[in-house]
C-alpha atoms as a PDB file:
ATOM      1  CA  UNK A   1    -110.595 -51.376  69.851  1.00  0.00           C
ATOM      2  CA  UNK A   2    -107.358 -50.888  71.724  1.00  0.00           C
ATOM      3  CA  UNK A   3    -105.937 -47.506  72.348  1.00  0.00           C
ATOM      4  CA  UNK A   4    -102.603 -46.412  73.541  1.00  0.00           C
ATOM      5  CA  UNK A   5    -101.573 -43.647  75.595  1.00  0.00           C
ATOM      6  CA  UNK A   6     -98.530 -41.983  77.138  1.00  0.00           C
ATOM      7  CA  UNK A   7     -97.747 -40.209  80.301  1.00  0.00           C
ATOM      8  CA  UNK A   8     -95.038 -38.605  81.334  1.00  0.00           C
ATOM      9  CA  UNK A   9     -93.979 -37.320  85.045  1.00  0.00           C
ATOM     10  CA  UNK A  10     -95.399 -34.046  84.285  1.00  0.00           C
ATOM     11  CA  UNK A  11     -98.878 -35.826  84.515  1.00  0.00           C
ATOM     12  CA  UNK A  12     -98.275 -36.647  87.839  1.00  0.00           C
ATOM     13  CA  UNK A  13     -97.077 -39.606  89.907  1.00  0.00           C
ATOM     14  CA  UNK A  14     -98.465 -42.840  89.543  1.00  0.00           C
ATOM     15  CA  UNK A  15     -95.774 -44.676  91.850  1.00  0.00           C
ATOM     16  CA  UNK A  16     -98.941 -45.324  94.344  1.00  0.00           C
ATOM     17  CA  UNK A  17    -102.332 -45.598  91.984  1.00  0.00           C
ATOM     18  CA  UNK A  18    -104.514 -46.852  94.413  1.00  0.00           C
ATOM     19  CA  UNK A  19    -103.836 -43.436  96.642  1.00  0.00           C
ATOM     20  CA  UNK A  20    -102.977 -41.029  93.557  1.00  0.00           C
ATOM     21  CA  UNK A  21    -105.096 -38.214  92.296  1.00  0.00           C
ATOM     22  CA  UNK A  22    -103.205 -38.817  89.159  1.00  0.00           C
ATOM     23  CA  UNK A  23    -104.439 -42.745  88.515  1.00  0.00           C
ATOM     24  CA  UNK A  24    -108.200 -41.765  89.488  1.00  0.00           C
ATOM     25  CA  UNK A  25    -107.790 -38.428  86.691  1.00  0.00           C
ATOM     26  CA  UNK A  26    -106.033 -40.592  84.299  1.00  0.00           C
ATOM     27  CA  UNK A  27    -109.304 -43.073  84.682  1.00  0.00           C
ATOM     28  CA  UNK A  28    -111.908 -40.247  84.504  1.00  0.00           C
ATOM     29  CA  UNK A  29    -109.588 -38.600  81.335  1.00  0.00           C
ATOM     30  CA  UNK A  30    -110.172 -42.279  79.508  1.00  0.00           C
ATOM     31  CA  UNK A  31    -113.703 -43.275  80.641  1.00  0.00           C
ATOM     32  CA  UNK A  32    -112.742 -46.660  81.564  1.00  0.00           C
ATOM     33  CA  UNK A  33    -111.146 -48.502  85.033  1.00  0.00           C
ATOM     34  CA  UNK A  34    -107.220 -49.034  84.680  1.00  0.00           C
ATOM     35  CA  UNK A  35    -105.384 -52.304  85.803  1.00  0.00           C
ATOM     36  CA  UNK A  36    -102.503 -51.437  86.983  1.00  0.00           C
ATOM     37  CA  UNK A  37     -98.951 -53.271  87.514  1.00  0.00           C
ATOM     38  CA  UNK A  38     -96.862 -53.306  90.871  1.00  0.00           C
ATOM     39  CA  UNK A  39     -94.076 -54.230  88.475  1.00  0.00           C
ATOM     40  CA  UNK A  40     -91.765 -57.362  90.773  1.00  0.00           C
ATOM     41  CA  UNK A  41     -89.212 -58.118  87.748  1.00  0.00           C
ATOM     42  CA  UNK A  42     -90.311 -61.684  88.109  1.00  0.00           C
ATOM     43  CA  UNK A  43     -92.752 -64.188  85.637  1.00  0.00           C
ATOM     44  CA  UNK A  44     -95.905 -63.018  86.825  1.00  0.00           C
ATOM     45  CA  UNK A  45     -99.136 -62.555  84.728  1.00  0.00           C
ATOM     46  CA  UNK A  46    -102.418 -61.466  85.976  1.00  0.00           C
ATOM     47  CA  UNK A  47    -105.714 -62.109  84.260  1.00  0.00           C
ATOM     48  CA  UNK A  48    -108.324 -59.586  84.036  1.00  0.00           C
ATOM     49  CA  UNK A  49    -111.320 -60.934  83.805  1.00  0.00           C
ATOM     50  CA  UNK A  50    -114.988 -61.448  85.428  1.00  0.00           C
ATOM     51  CA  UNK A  51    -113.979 -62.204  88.490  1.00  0.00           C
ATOM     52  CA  UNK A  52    -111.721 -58.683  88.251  1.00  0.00           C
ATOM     53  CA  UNK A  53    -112.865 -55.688  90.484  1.00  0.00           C
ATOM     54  CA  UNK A  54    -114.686 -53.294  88.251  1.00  0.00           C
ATOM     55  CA  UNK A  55    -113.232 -50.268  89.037  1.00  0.00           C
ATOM     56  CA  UNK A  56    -109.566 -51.544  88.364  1.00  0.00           C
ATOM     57  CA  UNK A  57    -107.231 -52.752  90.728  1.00  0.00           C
ATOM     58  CA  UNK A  58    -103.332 -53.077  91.007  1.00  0.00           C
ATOM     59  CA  UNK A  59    -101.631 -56.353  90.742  1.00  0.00           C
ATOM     60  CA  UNK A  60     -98.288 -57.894  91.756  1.00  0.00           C
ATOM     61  CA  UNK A  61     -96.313 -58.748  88.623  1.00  0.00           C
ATOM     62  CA  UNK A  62     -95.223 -57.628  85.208  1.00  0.00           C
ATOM     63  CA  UNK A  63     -97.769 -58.703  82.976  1.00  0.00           C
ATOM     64  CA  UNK A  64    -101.710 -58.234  82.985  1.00  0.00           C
ATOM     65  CA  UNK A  65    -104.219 -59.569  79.998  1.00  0.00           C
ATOM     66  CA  UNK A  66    -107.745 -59.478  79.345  1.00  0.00           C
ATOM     67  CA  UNK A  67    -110.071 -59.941  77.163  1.00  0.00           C
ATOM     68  CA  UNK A  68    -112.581 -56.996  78.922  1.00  0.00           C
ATOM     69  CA  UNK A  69    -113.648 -54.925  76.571  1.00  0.00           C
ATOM     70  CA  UNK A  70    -113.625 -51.302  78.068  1.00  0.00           C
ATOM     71  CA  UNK A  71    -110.676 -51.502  80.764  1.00  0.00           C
ATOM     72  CA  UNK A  72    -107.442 -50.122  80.437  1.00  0.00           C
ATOM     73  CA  UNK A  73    -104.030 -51.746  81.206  1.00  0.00           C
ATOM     74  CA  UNK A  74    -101.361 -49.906  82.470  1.00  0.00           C
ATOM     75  CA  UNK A  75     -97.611 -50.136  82.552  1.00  0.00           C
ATOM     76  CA  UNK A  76     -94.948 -48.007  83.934  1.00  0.00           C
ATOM     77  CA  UNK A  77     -91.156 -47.656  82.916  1.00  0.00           C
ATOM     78  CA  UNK A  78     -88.143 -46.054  83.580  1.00  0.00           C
ATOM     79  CA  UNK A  79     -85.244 -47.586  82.577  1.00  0.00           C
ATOM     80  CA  UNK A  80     -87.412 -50.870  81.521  1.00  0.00           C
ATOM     81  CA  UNK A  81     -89.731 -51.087  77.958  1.00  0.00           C
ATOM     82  CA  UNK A  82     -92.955 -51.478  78.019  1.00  0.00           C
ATOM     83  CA  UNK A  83     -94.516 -54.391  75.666  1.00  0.00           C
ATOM     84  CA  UNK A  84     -98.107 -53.974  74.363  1.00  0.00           C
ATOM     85  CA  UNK A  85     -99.997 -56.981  72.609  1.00  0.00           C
ATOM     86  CA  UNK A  86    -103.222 -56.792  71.036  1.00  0.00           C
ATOM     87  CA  UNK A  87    -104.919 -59.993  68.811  1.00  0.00           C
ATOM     88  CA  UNK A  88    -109.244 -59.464  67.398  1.00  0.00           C
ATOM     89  CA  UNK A  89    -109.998 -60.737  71.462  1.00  0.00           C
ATOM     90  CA  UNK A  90    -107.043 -60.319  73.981  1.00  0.00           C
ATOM     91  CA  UNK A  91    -104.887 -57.748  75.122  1.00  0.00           C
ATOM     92  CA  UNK A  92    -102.074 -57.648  76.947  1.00  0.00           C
ATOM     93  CA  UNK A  93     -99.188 -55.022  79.089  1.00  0.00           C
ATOM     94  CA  UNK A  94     -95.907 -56.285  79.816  1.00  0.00           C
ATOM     95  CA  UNK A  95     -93.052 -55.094  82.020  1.00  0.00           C
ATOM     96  CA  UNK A  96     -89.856 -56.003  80.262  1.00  0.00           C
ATOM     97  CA  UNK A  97     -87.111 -55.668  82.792  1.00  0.00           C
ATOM     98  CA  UNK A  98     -83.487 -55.359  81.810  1.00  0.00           C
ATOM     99  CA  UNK A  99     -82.648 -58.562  82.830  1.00  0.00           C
ATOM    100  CA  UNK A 100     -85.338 -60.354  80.882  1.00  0.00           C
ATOM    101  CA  UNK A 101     -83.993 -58.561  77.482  1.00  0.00           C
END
């Protein structure tokens, strides 16, 4: 079953999740690893899967997908939109930069 969820800066930062407090309480809040985006405003996807680290990770690109059940996939926005896809086995977080609109 996918599940969405908001932050907002009040949480706390999340510019550096691999060093934040905030990523690792966000993980523990959720029960489940988060795959993060180091957003590039380019064409790259990542693919979580069984080869993935299993306590989440953070990619280059602006799109990750799995078909995990049990992770998380996160993206971050400011003046960009976040796209979320879900089908019965696959789901997906895009980065939609304002130049891809």
């Amino acid at each position: 079953m996918a599940r969405l969820l908001f932050t907002s800066r009040h949480f706390g930062s999340l510019d550096n999740p691999q060093a934040s407090d905030s990523a690792k309480q966000l993980s523990k809040l959720i029960g489940n690893p988060i795959y993060f985006m180091k957003q590039t405003h380019g064409n790259k996807v990542t693919v979580v899967d069984s080869q993935s680290s299993p306590n989440g990770a953070v990619y280059d690109g602006d799109a990750v997908v799995t078909d995990k059940p049990n992770v998380a996939l996160a993206v971050q926005v400011a003046d960009c939109l976040p796209l979320l896809l879900i089908s019965k086995s696959v789901v997906a977080a895009v980065h939609v930069g304002r130049k891809g609109l």
